[in-house]
N, C-alpha and C. Protein backbone atom coordinates (compact mmCIF):
# COMPACT_ATOMS: atom_id res chain seq x y z
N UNK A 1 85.45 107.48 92.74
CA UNK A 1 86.62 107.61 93.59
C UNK A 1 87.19 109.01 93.42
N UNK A 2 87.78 109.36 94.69
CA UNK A 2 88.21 111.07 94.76
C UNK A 2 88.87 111.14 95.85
N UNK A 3 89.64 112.28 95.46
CA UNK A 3 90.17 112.63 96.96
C UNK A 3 89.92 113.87 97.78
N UNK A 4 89.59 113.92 98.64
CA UNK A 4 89.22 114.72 99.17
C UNK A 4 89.77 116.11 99.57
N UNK A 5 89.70 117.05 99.18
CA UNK A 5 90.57 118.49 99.73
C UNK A 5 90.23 118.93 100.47
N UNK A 6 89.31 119.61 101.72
CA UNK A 6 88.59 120.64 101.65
C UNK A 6 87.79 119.88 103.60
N UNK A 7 87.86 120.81 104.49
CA UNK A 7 87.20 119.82 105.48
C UNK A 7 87.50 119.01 106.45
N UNK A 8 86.99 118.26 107.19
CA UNK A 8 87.08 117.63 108.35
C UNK A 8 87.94 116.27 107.64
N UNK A 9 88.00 115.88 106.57
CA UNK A 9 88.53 114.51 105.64
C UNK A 9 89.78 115.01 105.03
N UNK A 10 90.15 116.35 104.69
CA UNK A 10 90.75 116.63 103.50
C UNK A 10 91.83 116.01 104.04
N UNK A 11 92.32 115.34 102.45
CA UNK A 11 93.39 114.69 102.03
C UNK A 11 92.86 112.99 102.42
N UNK A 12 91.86 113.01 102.54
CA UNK A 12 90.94 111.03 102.48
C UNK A 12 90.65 111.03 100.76
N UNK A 13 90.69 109.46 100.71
CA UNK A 13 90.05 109.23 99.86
C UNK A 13 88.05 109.05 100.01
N UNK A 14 87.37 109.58 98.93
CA UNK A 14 86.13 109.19 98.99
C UNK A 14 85.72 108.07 97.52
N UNK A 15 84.73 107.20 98.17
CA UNK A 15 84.88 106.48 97.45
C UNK A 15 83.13 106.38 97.79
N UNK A 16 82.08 106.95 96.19
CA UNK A 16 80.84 107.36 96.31
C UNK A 16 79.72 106.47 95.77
N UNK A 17 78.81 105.73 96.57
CA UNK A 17 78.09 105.08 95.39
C UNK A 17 76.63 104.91 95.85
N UNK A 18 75.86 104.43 94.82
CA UNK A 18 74.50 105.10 94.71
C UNK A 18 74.17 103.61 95.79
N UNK A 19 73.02 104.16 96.61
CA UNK A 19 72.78 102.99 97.14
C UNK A 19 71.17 102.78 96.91
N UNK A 20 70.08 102.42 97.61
CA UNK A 20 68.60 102.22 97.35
C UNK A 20 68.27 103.27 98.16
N UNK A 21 66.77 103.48 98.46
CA UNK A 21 65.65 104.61 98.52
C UNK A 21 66.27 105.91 98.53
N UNK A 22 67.11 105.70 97.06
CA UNK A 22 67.51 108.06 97.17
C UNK A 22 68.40 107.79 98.04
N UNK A 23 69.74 107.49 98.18
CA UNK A 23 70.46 107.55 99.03
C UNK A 23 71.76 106.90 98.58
N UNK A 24 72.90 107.91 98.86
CA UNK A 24 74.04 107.64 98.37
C UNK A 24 75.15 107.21 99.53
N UNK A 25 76.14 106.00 99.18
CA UNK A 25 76.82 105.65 100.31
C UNK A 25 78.27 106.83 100.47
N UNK A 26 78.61 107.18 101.30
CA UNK A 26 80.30 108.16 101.49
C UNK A 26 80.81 107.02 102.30
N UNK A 27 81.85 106.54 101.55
CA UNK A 27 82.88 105.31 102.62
C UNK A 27 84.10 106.32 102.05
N UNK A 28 85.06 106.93 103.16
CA UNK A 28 86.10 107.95 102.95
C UNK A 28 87.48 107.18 104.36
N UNK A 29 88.64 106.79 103.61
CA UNK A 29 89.36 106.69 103.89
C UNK A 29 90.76 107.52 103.86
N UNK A 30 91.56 107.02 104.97
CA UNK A 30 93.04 108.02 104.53
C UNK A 30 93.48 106.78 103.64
N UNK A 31 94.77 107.05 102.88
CA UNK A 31 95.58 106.31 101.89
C UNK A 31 96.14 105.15 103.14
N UNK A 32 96.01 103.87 102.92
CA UNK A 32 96.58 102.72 103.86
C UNK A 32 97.69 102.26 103.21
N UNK A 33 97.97 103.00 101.86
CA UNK A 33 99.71 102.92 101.81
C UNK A 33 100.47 103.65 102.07
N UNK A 34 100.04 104.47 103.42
CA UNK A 34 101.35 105.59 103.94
C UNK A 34 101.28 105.79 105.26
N UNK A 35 100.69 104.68 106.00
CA UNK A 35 100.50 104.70 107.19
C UNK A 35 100.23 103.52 107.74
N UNK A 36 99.91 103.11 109.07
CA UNK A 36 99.92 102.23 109.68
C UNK A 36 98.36 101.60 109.37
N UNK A 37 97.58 100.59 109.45
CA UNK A 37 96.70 100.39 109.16
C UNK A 37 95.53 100.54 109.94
N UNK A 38 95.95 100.59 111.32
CA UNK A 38 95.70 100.10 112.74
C UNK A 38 95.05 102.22 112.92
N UNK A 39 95.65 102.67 112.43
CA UNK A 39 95.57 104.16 112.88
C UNK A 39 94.77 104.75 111.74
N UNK A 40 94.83 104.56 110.92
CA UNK A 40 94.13 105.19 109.64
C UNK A 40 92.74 106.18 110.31
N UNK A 41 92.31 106.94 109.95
CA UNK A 41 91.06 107.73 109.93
C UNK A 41 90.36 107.36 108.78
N UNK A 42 89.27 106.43 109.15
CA UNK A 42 88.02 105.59 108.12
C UNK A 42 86.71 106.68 108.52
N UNK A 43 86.10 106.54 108.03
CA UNK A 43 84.21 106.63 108.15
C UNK A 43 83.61 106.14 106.96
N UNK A 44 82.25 105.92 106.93
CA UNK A 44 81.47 106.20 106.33
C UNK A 44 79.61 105.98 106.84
N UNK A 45 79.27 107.42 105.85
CA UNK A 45 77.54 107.38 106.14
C UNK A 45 77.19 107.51 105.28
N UNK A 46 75.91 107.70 105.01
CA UNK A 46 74.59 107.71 104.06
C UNK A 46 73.75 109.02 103.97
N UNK A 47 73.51 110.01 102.82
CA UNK A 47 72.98 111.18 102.42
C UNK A 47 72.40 110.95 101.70
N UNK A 48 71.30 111.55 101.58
CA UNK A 48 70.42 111.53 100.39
C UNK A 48 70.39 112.33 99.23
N UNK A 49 69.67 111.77 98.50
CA UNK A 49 70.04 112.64 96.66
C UNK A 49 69.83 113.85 97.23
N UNK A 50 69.32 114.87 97.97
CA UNK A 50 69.10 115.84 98.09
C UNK A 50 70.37 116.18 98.46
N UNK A 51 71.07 115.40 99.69
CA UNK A 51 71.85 116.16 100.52
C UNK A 51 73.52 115.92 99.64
N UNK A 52 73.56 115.08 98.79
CA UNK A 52 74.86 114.17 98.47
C UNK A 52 75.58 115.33 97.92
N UNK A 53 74.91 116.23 96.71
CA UNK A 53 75.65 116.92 96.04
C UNK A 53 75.88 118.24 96.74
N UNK A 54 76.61 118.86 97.50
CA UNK A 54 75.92 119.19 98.68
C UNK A 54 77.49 119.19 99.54
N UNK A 55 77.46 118.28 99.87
CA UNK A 55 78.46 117.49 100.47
C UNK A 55 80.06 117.21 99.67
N UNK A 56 79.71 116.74 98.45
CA UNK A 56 80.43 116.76 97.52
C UNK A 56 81.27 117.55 97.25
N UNK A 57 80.47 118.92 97.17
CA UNK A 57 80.72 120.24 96.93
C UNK A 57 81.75 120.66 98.15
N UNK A 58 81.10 120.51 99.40
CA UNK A 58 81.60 120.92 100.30
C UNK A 58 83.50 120.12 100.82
N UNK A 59 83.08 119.13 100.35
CA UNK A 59 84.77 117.78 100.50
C UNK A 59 85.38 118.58 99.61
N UNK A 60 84.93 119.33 98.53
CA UNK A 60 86.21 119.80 97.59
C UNK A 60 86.67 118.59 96.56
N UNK A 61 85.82 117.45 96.69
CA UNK A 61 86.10 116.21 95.65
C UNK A 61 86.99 116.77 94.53
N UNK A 62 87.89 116.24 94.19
CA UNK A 62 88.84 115.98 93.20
C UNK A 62 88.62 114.21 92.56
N UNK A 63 87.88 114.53 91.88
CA UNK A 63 87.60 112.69 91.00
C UNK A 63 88.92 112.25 90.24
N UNK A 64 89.31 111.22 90.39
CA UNK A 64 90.07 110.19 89.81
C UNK A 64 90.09 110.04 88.47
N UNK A 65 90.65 110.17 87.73
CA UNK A 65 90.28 109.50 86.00
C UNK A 65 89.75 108.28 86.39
N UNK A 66 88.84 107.91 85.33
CA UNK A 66 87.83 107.05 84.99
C UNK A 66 88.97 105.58 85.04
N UNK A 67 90.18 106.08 84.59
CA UNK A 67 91.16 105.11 83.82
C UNK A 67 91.93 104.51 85.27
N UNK A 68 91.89 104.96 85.95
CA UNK A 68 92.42 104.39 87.68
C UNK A 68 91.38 103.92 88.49
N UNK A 69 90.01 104.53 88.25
CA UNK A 69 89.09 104.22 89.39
C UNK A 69 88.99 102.75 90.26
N UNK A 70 89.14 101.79 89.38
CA UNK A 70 88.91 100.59 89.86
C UNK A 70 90.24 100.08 90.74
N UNK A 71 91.41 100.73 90.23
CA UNK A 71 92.83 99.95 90.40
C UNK A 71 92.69 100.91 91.91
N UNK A 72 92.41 102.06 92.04
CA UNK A 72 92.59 102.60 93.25
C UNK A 72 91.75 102.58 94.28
N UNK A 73 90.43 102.14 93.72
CA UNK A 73 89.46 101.78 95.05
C UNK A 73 89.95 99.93 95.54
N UNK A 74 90.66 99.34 94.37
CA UNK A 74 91.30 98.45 95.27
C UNK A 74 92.06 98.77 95.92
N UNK A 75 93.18 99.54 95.85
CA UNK A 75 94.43 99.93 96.90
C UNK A 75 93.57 100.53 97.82
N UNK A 76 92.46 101.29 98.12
CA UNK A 76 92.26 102.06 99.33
C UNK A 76 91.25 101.14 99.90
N UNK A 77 90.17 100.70 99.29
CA UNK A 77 89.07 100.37 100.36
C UNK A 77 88.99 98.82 99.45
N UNK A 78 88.85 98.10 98.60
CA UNK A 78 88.33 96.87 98.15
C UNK A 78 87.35 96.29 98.68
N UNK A 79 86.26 97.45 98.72
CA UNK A 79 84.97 96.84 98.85
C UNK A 79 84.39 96.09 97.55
N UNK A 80 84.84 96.38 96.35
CA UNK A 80 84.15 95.40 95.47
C UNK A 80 84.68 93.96 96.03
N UNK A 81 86.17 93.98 95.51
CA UNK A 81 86.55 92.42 96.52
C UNK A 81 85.77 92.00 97.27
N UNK A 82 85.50 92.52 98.73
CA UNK A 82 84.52 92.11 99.64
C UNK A 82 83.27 91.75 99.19
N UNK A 83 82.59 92.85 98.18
CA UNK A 83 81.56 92.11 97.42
C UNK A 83 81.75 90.80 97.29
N UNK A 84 82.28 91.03 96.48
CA UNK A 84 82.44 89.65 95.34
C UNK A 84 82.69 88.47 96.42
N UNK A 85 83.93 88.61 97.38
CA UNK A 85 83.25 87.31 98.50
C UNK A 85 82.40 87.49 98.97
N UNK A 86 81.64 88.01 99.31
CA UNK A 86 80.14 87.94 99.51
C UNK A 86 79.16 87.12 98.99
N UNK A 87 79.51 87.57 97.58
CA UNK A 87 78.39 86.94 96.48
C UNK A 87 78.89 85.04 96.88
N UNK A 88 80.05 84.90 96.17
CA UNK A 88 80.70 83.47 96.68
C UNK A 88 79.86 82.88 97.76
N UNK A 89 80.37 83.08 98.85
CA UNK A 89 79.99 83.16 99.88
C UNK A 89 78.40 82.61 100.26
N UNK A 90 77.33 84.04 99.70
CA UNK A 90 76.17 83.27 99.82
C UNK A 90 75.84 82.04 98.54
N UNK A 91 76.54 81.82 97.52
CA UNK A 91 76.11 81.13 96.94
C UNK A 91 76.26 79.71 97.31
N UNK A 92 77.25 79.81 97.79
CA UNK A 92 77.91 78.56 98.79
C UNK A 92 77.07 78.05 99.58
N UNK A 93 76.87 78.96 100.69
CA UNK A 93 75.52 78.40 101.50
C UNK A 93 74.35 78.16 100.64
N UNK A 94 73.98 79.13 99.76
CA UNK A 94 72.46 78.34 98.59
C UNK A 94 72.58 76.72 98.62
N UNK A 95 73.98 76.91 97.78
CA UNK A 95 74.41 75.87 97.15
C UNK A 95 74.12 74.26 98.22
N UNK A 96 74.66 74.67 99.34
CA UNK A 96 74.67 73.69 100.57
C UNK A 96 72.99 73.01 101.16
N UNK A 97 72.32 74.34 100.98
CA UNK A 97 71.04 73.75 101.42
C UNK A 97 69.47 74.12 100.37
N UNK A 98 70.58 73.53 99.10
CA UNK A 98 69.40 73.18 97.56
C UNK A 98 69.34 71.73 97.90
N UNK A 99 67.91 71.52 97.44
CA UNK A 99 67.24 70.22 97.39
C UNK A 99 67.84 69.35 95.31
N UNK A 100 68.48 68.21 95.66
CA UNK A 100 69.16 68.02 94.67
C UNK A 100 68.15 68.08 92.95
N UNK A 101 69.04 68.66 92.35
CA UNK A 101 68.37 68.52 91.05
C UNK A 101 67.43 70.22 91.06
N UNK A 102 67.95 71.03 92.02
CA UNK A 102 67.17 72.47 91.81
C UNK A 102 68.10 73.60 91.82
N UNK A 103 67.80 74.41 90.47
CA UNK A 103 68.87 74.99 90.51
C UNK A 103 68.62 76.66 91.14
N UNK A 104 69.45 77.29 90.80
CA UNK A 104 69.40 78.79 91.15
C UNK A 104 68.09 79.30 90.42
C-alpha cells in the first residue's frame, strides 16, 4: 500500500500485489473517505515483472509503514474482505454439492 505522488493518479492510493505468470496487479484508488463514493477516480491493470518497477518509479510511490498496511487497504479498497467472502462463498457452494460423508 502507497500513495501515490507523481502522474496521471497522484494523490491515489496504490495498492500492489504479485499476481501469477510474472505479473503484478495496480488496483489505485482516490481516498473514499473524502469524497463521494459514486465519483471517486478507481482503476486498475496488470504489468509485468519487467514493466512493474518501472511504473512504480514513475507513480512516485510513497509506501505506507508496514504497521498500517492492512488497516488502510481496508479503509481504501478491502479487497482482502472481498477475498475472504469469496473463499466463504465458494466453500458454501462445495459444501452444497459434496456427496455425504466426503470431505474437502
Amino acid at each position: 500500500m502507497g500513495r501515490i505522488t507523481a502522474g496521471e493518479y497522484a494523490g491515489s492510493y496504490l495498492l500492489l500485489a504479485v499476481e501469477i505468470n510474472d505479473s503484478w496487479a495496480f488496483y489505485i484508488s482516490e481516498d473514499p473517505r473524502t469524497g463521494k463514493a459514486d465519483e471517486l477516480k478507481a482503476d486498475d491493470f496488470w504489468a509485468s515483472d519487467e514493466d512493474a518497477p518501472r511504473l512504480v518509479e514513475e507513480m512516485a510511490v510513497v509506501w505506507a509503514e508496514e504497521s498500517h498496511d492492512a488497516a488502510l487497504e481496508r479503509e481504501i479498497f478491502d479487497i482482502r474482505g472481498e477475498w475472504h467472502k469469496r473463499r466463504r462463498r465458494n466453500s458454501l457452494i462445495r459444501s452444497l454439492f459434496r456427496r455425504p460423508g466426503q470431505r474437502d
